[in-house]
Protein backbone atom coordinates (compact mmCIF):
# COMPACT_ATOMS: atom_id res chain seq x y z
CA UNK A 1 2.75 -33.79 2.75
CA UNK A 2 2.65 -32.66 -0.82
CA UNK A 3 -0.43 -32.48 -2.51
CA UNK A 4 -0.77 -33.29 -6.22
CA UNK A 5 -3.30 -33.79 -9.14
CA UNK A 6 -6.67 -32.71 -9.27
CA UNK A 7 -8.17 -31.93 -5.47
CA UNK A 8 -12.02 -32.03 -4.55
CA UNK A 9 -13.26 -29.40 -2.15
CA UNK A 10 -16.73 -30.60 -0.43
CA UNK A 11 -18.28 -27.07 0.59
CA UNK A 12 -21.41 -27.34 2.47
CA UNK A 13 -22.12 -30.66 0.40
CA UNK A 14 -21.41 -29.42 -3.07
CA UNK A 15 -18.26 -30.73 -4.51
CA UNK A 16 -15.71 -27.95 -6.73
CA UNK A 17 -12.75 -29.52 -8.65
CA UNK A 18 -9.34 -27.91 -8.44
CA UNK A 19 -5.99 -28.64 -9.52
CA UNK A 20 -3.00 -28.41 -7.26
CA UNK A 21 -1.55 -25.97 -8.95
CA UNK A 22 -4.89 -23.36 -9.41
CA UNK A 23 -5.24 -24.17 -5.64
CA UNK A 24 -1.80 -22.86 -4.96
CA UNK A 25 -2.36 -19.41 -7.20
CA UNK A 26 -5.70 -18.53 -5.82
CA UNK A 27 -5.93 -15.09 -3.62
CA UNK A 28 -7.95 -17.43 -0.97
CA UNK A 29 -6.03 -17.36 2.27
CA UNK A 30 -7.50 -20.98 3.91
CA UNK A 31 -7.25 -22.37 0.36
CA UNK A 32 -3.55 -21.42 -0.34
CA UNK A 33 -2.19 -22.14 2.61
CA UNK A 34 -3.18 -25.73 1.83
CA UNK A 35 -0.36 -26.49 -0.29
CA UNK A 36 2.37 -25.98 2.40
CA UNK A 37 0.82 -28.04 4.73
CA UNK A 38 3.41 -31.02 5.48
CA UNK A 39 0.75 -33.13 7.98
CA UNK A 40 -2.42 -34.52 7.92
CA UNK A 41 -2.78 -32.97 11.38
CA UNK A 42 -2.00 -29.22 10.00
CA UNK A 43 -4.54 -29.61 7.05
CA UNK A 44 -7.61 -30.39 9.86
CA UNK A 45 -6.69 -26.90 10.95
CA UNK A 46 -7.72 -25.38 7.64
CA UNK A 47 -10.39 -27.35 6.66
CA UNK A 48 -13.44 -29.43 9.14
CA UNK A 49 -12.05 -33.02 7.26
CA UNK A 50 -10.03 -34.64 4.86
CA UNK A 51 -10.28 -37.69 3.07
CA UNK A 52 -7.07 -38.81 1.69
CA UNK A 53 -8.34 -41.91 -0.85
CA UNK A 54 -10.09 -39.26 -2.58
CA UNK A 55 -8.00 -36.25 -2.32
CA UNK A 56 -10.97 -33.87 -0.41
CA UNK A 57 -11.38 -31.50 1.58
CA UNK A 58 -14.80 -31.01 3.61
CA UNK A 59 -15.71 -27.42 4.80
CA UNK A 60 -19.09 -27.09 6.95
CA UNK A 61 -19.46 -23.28 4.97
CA UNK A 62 -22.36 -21.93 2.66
CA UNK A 63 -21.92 -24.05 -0.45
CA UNK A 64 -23.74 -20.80 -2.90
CA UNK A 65 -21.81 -18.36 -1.08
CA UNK A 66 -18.56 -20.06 -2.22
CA UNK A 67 -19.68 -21.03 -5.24
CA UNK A 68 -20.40 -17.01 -5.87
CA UNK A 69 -16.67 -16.52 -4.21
CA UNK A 70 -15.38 -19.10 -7.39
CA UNK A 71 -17.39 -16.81 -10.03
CA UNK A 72 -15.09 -14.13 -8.38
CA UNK A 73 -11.98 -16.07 -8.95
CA UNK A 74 -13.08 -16.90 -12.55
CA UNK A 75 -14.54 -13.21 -13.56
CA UNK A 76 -12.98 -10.72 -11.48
CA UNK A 77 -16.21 -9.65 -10.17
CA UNK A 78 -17.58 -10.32 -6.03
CA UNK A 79 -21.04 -9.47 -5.48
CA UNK A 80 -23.11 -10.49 -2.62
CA UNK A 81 -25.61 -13.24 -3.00
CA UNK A 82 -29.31 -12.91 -3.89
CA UNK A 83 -31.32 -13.26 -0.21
CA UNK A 84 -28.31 -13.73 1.63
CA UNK A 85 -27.80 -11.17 4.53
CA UNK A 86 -24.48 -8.74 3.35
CA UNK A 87 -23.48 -9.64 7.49
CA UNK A 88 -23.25 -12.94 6.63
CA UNK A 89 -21.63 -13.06 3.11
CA UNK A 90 -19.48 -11.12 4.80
CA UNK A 91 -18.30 -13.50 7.63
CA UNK A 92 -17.94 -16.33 4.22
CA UNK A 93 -15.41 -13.44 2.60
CA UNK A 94 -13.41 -13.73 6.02
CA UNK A 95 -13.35 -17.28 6.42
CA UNK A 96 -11.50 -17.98 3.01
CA UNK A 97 -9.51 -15.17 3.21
CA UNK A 98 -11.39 -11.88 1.28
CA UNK A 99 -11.86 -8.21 2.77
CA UNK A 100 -14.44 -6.46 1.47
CA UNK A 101 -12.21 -3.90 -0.82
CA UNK A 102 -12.81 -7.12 -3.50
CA UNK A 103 -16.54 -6.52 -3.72
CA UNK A 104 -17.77 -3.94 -6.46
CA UNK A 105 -18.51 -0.81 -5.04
CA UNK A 106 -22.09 -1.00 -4.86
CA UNK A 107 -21.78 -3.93 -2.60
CA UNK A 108 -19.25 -2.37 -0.32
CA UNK A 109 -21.29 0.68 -0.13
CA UNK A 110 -24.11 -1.78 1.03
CA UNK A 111 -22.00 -3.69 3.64
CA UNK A 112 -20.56 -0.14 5.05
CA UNK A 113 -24.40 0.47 5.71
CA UNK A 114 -25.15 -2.45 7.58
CA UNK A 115 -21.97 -2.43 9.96
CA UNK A 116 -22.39 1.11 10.44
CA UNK A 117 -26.22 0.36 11.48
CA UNK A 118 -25.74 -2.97 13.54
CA UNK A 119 -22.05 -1.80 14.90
CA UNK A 120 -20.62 -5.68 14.46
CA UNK A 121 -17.68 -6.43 13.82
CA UNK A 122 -16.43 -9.96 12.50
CA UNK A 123 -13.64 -11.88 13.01
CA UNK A 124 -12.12 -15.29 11.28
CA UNK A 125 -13.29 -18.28 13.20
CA UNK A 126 -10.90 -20.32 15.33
CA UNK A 127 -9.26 -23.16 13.61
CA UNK A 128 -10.49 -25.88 15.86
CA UNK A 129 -8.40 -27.95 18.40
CA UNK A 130 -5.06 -29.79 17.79
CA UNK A 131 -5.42 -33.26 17.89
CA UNK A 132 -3.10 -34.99 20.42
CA UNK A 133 0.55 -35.33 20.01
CA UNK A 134 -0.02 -31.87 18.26
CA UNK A 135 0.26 -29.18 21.32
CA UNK A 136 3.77 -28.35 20.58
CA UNK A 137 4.21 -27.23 17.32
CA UNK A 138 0.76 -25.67 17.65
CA UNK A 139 1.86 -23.95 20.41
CA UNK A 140 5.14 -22.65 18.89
CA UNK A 141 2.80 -21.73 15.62
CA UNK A 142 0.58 -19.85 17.98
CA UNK A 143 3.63 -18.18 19.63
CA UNK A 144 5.26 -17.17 16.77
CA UNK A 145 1.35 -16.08 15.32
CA UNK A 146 1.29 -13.77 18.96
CA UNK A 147 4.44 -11.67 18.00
CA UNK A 148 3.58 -10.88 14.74
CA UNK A 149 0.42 -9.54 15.42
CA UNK A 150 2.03 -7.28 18.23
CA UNK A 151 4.79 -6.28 15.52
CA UNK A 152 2.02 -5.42 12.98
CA UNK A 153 -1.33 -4.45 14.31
CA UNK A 154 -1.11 -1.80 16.87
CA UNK A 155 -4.58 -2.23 18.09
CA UNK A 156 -4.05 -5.87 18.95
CA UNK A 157 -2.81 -5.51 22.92
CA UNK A 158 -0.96 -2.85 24.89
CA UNK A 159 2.36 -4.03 24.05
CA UNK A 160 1.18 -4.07 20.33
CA UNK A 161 0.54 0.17 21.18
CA UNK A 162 3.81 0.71 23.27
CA UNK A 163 5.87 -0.93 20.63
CA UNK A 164 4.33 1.28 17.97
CA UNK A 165 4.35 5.00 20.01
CA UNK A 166 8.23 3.75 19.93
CA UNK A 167 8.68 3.13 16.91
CA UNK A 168 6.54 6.62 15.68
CA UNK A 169 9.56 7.96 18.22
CA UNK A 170 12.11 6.93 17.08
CA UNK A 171 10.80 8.15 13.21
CA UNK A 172 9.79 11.70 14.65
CA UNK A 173 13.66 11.58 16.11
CA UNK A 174 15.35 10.53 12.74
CA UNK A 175 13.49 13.00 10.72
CA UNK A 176 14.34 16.02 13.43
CA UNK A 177 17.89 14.51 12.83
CA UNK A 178 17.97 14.69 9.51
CA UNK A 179 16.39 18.08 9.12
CA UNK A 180 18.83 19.71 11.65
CA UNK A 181 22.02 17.98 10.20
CA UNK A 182 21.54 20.65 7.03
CA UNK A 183 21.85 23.73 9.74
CA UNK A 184 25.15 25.68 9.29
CA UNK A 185 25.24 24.90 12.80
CA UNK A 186 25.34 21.23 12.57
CA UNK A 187 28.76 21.28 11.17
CA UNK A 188 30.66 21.16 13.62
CA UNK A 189 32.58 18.10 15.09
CA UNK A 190 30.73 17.45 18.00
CA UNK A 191 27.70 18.07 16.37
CA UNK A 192 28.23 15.23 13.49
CA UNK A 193 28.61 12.49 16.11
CA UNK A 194 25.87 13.39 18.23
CA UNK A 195 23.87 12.72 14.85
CA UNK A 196 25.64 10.03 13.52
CA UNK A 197 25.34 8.31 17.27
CA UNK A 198 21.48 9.08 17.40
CA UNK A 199 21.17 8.09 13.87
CA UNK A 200 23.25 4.68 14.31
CA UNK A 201 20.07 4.01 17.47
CA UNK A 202 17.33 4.87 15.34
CA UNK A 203 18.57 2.58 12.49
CA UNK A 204 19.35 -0.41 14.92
CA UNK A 205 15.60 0.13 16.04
CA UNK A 206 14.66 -0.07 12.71
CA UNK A 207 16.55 -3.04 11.41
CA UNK A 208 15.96 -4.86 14.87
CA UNK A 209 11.96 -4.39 14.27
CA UNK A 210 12.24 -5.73 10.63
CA UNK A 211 14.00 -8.20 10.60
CA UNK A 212 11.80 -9.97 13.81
CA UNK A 213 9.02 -8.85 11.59
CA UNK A 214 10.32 -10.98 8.61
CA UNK A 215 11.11 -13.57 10.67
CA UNK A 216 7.54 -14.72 12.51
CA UNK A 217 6.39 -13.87 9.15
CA UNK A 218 4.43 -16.85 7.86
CA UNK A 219 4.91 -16.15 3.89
CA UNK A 220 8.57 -14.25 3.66
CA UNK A 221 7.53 -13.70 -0.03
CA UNK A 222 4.29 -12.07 0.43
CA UNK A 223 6.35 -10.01 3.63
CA UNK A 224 8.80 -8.80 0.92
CA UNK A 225 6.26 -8.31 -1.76
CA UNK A 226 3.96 -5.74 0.43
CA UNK A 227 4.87 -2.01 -0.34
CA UNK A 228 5.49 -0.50 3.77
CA UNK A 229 8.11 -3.68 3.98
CA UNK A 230 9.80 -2.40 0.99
CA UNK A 231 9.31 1.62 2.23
CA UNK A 232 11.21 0.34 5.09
CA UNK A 233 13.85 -1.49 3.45
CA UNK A 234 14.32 1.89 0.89
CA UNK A 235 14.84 3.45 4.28
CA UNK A 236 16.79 1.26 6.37
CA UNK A 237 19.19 0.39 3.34
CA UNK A 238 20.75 3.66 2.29
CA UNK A 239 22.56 3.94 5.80
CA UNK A 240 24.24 0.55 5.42
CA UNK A 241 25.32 1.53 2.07
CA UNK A 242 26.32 5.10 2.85
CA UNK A 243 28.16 3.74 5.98
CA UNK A 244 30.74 1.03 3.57
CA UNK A 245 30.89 3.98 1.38
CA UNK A 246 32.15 6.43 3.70
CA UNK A 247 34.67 3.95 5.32
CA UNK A 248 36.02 2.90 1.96
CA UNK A 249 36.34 6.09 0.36
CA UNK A 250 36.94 8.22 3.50
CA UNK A 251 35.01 11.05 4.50
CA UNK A 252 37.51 13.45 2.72
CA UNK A 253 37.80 11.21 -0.76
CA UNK A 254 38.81 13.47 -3.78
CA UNK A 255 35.94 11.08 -5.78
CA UNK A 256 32.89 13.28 -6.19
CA UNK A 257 30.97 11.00 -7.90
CA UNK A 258 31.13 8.98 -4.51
CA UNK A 259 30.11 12.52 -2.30
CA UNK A 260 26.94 12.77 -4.42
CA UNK A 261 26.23 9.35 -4.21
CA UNK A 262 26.89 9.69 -0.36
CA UNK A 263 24.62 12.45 -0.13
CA UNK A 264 21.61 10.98 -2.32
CA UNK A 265 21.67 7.95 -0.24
CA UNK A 266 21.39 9.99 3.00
CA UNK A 267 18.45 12.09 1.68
CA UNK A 268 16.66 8.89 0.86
CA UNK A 269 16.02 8.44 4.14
CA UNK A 270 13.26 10.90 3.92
CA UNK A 271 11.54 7.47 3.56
CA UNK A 272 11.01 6.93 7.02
CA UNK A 273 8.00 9.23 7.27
CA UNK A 274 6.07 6.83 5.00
CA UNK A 275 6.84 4.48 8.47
CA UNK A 276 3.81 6.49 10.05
CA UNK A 277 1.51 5.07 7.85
CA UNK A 278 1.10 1.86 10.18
CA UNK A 279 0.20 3.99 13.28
CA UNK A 280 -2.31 6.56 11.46
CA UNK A 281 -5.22 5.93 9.92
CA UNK A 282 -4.87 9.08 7.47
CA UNK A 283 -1.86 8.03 5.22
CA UNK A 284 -3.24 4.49 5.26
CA UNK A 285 -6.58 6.04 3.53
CA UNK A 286 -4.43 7.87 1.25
CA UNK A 287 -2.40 4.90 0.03
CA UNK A 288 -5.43 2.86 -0.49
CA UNK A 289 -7.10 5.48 -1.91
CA UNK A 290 -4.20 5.38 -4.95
CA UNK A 291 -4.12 2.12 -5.21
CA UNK A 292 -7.94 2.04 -5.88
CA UNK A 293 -7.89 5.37 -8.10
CA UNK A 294 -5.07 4.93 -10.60
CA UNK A 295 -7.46 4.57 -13.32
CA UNK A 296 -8.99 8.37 -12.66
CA UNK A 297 -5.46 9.21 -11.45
CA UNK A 298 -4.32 8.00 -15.46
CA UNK A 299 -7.45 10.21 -16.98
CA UNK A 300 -6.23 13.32 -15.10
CA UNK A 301 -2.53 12.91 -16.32
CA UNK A 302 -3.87 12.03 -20.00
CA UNK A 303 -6.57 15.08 -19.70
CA UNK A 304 -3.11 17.82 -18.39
CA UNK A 305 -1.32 16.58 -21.11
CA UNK A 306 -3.58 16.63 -24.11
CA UNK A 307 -4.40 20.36 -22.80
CA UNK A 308 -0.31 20.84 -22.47
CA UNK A 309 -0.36 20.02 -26.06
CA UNK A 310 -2.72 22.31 -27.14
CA UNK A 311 -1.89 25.32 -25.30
CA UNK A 312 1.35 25.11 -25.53
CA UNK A 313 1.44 25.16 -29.20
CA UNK A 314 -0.69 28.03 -29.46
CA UNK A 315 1.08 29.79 -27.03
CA UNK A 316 4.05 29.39 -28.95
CA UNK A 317 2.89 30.32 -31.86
CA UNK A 318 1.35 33.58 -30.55
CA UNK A 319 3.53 34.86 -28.59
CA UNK A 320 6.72 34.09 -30.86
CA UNK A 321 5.90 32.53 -33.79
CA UNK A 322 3.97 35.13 -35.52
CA UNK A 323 6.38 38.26 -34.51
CA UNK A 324 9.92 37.36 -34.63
CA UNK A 325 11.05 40.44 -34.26
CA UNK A 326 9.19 41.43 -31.30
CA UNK A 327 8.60 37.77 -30.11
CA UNK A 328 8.59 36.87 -26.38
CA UNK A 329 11.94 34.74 -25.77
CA UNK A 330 9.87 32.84 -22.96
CA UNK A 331 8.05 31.03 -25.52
CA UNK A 332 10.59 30.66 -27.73
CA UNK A 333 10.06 26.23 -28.20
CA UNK A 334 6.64 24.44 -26.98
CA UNK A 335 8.33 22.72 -24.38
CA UNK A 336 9.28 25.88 -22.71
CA UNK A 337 5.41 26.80 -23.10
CA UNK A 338 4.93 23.53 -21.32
CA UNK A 339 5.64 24.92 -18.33
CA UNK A 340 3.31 27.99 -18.16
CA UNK A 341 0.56 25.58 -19.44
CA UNK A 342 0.85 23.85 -16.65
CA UNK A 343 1.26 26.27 -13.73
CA UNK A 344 -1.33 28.17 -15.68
CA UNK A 345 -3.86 24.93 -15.70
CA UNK A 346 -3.14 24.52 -11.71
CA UNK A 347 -3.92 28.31 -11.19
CA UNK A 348 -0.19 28.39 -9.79
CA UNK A 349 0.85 31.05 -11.79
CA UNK A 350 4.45 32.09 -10.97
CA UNK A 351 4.66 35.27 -12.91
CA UNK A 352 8.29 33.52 -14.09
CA UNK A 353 6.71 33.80 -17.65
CA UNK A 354 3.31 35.55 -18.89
CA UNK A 355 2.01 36.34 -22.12
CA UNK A 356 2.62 39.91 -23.82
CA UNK A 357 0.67 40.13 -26.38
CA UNK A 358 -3.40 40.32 -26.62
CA UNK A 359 -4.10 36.85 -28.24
CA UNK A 360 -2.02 35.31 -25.96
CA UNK A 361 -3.09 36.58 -22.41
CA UNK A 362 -6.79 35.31 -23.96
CA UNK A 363 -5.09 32.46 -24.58
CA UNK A 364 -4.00 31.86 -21.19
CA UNK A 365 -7.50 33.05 -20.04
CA UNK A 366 -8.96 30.07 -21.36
CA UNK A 367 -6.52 28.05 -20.25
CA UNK A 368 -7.08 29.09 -16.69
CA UNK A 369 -10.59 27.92 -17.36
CA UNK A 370 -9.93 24.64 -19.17
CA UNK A 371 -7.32 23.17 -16.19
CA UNK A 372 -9.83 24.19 -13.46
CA UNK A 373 -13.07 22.49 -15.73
CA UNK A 374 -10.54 19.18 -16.12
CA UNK A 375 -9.27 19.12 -12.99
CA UNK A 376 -12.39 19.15 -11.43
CA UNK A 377 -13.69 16.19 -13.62
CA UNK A 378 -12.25 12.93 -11.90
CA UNK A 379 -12.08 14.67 -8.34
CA UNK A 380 -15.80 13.51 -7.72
CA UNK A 381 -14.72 9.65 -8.45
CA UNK A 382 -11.69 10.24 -6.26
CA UNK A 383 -13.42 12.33 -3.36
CA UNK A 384 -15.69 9.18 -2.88
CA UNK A 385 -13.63 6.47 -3.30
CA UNK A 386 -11.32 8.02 -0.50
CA UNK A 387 -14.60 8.45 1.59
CA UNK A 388 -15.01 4.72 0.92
CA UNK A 389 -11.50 3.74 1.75
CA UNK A 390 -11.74 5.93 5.42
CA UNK A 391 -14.72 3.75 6.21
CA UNK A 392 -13.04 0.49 5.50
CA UNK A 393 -9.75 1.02 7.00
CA UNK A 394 -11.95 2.28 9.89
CA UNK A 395 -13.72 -0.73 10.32
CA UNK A 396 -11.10 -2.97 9.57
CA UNK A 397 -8.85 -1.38 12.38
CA UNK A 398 -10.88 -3.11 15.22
CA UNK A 399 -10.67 -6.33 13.63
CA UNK A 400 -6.51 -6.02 14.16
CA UNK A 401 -5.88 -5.93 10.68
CA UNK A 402 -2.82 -5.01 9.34
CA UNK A 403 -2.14 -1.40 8.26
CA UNK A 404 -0.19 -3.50 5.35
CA UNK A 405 -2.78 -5.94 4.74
CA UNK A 406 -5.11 -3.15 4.07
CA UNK A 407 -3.07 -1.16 1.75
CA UNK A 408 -1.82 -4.05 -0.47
């Protein structure tokens, strides 16, 4: 059942025109899911009615609430509505498909008040019964709906937590693996195929748990598209490669460029560490936290390098530009000051190069100062919106969200 043309969606008795296609681009889950309905039976599991002479959907939802959640579609901007308890507004942004990481700050700072005050927790209502004639496909949708919530949210049932304390095994093994397989003593015979035969395990539980994963996936894009599928993929992929490698070339082949490619490809699978960011609660703050901060993350790298600029110019010219007889060698180009500027600016300070001469060890005195002033600068903005992002995943890991969902 393909739907086409303009589409009328009936929201607590106020009518919204859509076309098909803005209907199939917008970031609403309910709404989106929509187009890829092939029955009349599947779309009464998204929305309460549907007339079909008229191309309309009826949902029994807060009509202003949505109509605010279509200003957010148009302008970018969520913000809860005037006289409209945040708990509430906030059961809406579930039902079509928002968190609350797309309200503006203010507003999430006012919803992670009220949870934290009334301790509730929300969760997407049930999409009512099948009609008859329906049971089995529902019931294979339902199946299929059960295994991919035990493959990606840990906190959903117990076999949801014993299939992740596995998997954070069998990472924990493959990085002690890895680690130990650049001992001197790891090069020995019997020691390679140990590795390579714990290895080969650890990468058939991986591969095994993705690919089921992709499978009961219900948009394979959007599975592709999030950035822990394609961590795992960067991980899982470099032993497949290395693998036809090795047997083509041979472990002994006289082509170097195919040893270092061999070796880069094993190293790669450093990756797998960024696997524990489904289980903990820590790394998934962090990676939200970037995603959210790249602006001040942009402003810190612009203000380091407008300062590498400066200093490193004077520093060049001080210490070996006015002197050229006794000139320090160290500074002998700007980018070669680059480097003390910055280990200078990060209060690093290697003692690999220093200035000699009286101007310049000012010079690097008030660079000292300057990095720790501009460094300190967006770290406010940051320190909060990490503080922000703790509290959400937080909240959002009782309501069996994905650790993926959450970070993309």
């Amino acid at each position: 059942m393909k739907l086409g043309g303009l589409c009328t969606l009936n929201v607590g008795g106020r009518r919204f025109r859509l076309s098909a296609e803005l209907l199939r681009r917008l970031p609403l889950s309910r709404l989106s899911r929509l187009q890829r309905c092939v029955s009349e039976s599947e779309l009464l599991e998204l929305c309460d009615d549907y007339d079909r002479d008229r191309n309309e959907f009826f949902f029994d939802r807060h009509a202003e609430a949505f109509s605010f959640i279509m200003l957010y579609l148009q302008h970018g901007t969520l913000r809860f509505v005037p006289h409209m308890c945040e708990l509430s507004f906030y059961n809406e942004m579930l039902y079509w498909g928002l968190e609350s990481a797309d309200l503006q700050p203010c507003c999430q700072r006012r919803l992670d008040d009220r949870l934290s005050d009334c301790f509730v927790h929300f969760f997407p209502e049930e999409a009512p019964a099948p009609p008859p004639g329906r049971e089995e496909p529902c019931r294979r949708r339902r199946w299929l709906e059960w295994i991919r919530r035990t493959l990606e949210e840990p906190a959903s049932s117990l076999l949801a937590q014993v299939l992740a304390s596995v998997s954070m095994l069998f990472v924990l093994v493959s990085m002690v693996m890895l680690c130990a397989s650049t001992l001197p003593d790891w090069k020995t015979t019997e020691s390679l195929e140990q590795h390579r035969t714990i290895e080969a395990v650890c990468i058939g539980w991986f591969t095994a748990e993705c690919v089921l994963r992709f499978l009961v996936s219900g948009d394979k894009c959007e599975f592709v598209r999030r950035p822990l599928n394609v961590i795992d993929l960067l991980a899982i992929t470099p032993y497949y490669v290395s693998a036809a490698a090795a047997r083509l070339t041979g472990e002994n082949s006289q082509l170097q460029r195919a040893g270092v490619t061999l070796r880069v490809l094993r190293i790669m699978r450093i990756f797998w560490v960024i696997k524990l960011a489904r289980h903990f609660v820590g790394l998934q703050t962090l990676g939200l936290t970037l995603r959210r901060c790249y602006r001040e993350m942009m402003m810190l790298l612009v203000f380091v390098c407008v300062a590498m600029a400066i200093f490193s110019a004077l520093a060049q010219l001080l210490e070996h530009g006015l002197d050229l007889e006794a000139s320090n060698q160290d500074y002998a180009s700007i980018p070669a000051a680059c480097w003390w500027v910055v280990i200078s600016m990060t209060t690093v300070g290697y003692g690999d190069m220093y200035p000699v001469t009286v101007a310049g060890r000012v010079l690097g005195g008030v660079c000292v100062v300057s990095g720790i002033v501009l460094l300190a600068l967006p770290i406010t903005f940051i320190y909060h919106s990490f503080i922000q992002c703790y509290h959400q995943v937080n909240m959002l890991r009782p309501l069996g969200r994905s650790p993926g969902e959450v970070i993309t």
